[in-house]
N, C-alpha and C. Protein backbone atom coordinates (compact mmCIF):
# COMPACT_ATOMS: atom_id res chain seq x y z
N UNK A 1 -13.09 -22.62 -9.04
CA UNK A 1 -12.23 -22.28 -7.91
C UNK A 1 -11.02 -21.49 -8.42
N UNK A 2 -10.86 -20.44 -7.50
CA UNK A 2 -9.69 -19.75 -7.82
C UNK A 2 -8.12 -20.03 -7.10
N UNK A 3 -7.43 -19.80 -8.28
CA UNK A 3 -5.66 -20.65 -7.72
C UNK A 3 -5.16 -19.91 -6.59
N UNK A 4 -4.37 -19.80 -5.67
CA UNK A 4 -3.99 -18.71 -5.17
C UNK A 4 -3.05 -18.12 -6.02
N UNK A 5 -2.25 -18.61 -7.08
CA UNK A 5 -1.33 -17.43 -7.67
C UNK A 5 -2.46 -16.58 -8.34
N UNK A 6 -3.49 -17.16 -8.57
CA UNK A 6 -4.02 -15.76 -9.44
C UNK A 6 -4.68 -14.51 -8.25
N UNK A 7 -5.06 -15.41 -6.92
CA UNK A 7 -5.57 -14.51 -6.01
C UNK A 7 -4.07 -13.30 -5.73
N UNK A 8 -2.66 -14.33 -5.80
CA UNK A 8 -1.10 -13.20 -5.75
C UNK A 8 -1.40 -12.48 -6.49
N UNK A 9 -1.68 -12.52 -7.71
CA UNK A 9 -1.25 -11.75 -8.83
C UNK A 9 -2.42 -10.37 -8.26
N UNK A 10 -3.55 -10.75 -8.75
CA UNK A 10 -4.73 -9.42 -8.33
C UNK A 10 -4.59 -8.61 -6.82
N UNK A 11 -4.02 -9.38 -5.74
CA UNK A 11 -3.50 -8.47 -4.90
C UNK A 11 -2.80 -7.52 -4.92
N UNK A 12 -1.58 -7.92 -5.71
CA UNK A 12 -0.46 -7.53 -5.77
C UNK A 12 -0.43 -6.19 -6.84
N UNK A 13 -1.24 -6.35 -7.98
CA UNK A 13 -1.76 -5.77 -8.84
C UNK A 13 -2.67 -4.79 -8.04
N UNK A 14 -3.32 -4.62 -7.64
CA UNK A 14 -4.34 -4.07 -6.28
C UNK A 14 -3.61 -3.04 -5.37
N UNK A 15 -2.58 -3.96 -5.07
CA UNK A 15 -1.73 -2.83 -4.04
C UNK A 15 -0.88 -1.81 -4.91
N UNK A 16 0.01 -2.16 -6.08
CA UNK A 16 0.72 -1.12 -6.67
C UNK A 16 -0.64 -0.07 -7.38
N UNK A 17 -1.72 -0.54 -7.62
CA UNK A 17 -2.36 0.27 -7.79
C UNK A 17 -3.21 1.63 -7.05
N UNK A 18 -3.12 1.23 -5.94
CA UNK A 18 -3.56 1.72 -4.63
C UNK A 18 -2.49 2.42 -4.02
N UNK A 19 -0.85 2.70 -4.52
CA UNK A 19 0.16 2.63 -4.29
C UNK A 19 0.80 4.04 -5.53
N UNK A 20 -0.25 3.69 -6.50
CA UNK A 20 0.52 4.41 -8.09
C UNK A 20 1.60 4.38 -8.10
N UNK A 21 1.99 2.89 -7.89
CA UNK A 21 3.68 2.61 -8.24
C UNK A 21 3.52 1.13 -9.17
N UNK A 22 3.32 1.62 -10.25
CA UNK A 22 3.21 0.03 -10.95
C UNK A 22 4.32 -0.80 -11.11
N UNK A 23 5.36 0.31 -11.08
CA UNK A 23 7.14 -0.56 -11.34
C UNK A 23 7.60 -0.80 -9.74
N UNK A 24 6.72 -0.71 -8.88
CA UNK A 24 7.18 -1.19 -7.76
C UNK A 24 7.36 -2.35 -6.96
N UNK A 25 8.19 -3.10 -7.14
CA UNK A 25 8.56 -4.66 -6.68
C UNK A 25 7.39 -5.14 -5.03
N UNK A 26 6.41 -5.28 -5.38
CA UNK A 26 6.02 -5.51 -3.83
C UNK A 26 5.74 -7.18 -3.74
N UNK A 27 6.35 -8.20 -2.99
CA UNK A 27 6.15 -9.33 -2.69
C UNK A 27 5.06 -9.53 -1.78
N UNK A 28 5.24 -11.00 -1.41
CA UNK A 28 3.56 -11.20 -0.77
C UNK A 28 4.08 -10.89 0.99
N UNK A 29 5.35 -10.37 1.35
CA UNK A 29 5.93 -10.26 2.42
C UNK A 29 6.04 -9.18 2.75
N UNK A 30 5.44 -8.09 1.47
CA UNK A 30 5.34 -6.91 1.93
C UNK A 30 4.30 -6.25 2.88
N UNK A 31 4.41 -5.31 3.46
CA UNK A 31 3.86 -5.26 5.35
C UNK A 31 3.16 -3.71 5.09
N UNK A 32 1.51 -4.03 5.24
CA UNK A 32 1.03 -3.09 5.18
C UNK A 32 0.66 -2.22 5.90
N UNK A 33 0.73 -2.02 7.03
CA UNK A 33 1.14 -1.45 8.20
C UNK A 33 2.60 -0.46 7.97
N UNK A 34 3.84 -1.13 7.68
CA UNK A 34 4.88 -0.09 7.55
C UNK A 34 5.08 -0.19 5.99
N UNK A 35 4.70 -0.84 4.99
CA UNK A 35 5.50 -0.76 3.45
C UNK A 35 5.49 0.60 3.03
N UNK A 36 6.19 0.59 2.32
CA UNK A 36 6.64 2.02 1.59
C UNK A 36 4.95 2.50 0.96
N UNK A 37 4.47 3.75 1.66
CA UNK A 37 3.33 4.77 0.63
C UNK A 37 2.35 3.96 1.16
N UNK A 38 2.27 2.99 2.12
CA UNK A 38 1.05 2.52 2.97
C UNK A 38 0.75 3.47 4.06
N UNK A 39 -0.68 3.86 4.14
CA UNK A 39 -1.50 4.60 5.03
C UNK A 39 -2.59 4.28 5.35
N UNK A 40 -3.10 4.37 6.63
CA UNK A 40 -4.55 3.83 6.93
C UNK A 40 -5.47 4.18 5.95
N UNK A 41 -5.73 5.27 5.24
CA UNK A 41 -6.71 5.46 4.06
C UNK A 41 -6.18 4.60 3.15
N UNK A 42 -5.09 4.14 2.69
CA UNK A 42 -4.52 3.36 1.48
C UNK A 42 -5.50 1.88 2.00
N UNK A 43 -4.90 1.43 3.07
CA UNK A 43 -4.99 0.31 3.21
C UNK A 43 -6.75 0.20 3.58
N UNK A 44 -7.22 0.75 3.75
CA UNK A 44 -9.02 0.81 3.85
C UNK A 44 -9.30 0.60 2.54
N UNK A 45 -8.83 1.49 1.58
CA UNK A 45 -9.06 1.59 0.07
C UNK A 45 -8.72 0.14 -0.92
N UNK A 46 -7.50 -0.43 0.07
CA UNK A 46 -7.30 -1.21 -1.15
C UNK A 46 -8.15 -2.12 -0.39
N UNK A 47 -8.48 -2.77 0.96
CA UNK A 47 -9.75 -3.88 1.25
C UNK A 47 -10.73 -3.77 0.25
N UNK A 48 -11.55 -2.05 0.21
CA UNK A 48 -12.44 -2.30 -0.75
C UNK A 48 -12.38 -2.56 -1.81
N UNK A 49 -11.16 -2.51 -1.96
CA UNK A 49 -10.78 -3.41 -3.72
C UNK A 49 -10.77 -4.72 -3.44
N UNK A 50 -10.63 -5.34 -2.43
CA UNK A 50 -10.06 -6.68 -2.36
C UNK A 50 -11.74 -7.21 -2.40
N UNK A 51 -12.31 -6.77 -1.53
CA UNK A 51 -13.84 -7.12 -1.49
C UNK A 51 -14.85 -6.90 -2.78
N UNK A 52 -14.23 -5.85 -3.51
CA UNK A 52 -14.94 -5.80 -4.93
C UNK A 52 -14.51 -7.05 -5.80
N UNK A 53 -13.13 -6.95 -5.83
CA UNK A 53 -12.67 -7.67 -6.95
C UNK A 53 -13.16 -9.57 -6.61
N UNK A 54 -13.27 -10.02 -5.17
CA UNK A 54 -13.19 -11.26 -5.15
C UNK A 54 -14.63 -11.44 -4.85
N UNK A 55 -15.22 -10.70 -4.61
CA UNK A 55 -16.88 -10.93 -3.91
C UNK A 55 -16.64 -11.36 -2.65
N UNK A 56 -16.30 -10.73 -1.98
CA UNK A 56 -16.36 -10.73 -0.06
C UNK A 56 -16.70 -9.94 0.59
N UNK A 57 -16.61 -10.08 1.57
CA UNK A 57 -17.05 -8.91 3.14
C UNK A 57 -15.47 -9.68 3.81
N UNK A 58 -15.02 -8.68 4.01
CA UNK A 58 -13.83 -8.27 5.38
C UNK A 58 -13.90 -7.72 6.46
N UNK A 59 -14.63 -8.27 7.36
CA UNK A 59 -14.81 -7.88 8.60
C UNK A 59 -13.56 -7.14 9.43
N UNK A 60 -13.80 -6.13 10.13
CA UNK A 60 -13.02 -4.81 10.49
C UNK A 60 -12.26 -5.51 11.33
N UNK A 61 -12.35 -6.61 12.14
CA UNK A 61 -11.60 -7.28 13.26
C UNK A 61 -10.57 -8.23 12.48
N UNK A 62 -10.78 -8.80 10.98
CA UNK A 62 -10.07 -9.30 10.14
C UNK A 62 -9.17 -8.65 9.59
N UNK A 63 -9.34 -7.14 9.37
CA UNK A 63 -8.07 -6.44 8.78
C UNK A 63 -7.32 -6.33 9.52
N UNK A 64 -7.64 -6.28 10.94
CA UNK A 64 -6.42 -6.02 11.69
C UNK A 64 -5.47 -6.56 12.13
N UNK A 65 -5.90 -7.99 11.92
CA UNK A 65 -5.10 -9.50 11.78
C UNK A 65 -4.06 -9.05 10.70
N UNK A 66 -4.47 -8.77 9.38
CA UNK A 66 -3.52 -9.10 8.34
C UNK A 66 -2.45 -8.10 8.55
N UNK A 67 -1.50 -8.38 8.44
CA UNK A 67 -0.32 -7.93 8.28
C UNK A 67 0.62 -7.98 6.82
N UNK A 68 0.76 -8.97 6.69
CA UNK A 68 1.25 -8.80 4.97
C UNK A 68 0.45 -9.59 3.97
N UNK A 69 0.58 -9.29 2.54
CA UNK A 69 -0.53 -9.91 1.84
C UNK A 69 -0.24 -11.50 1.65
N UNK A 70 0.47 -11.68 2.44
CA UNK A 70 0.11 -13.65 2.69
C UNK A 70 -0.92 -13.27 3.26
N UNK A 71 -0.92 -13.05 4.64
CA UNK A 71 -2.18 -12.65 5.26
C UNK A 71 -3.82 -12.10 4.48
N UNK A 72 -3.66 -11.79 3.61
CA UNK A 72 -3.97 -11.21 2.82
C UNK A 72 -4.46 -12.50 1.74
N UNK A 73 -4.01 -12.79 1.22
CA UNK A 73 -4.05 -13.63 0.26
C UNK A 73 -4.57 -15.05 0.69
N UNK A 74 -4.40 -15.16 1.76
CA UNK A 74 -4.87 -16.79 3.06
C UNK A 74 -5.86 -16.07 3.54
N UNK A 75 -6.25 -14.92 3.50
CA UNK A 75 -8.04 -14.78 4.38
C UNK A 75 -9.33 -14.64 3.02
N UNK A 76 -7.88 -14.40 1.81
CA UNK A 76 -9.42 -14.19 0.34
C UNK A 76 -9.49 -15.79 -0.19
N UNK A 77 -8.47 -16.29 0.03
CA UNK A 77 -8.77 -18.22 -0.14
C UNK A 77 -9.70 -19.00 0.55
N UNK A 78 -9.49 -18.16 1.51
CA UNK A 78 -10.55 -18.80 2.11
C UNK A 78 -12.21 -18.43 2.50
N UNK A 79 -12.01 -17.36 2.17
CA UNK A 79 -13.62 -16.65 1.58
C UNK A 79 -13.85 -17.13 0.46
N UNK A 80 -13.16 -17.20 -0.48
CA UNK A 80 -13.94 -17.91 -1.73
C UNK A 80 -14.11 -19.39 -2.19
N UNK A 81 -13.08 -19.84 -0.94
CA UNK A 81 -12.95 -21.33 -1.33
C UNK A 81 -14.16 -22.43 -1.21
């Protein structure tokens, strides 16, 4: 079973990457919808990271729920849990 800080960490890691801002402070309160260098192609791109990296399916009616990567981070806990 996976911790959720490690599910934080690979998100978070995920998004500055998806972001090419590695020195960029992003918390789990950051809002992907308005955060800084978030765009509907960004945020499509980084799901399919989220779905590669944890082994899931994210159903299209589920992304639109999430709003920040709590959200985010509470829908991959519970796919893998």
């Amino acid at each position: 079973m996976i911790l959720r800080s490690e599910i934080e960490k690979k998100v978070i890691d995920i998004i500055k990457e998806m972001l090419q801002e590695k020195d960029m402070e992003v918390d789990m309160d950051y809002n992907l919808r308005g955060g800084t260098g978030m765009n509907s192609m960004t945020l499509i791109s980084a799901m399919f990271q989220f779905e590669k990296e944890f082994g899931i399916i994210i159903e299209d009616d589920d992304i639109q729920k999430m709003i920040t990567l709590t959200d985010v981070v509470s829908y991959i806990e519970q796919a893998v849990g």
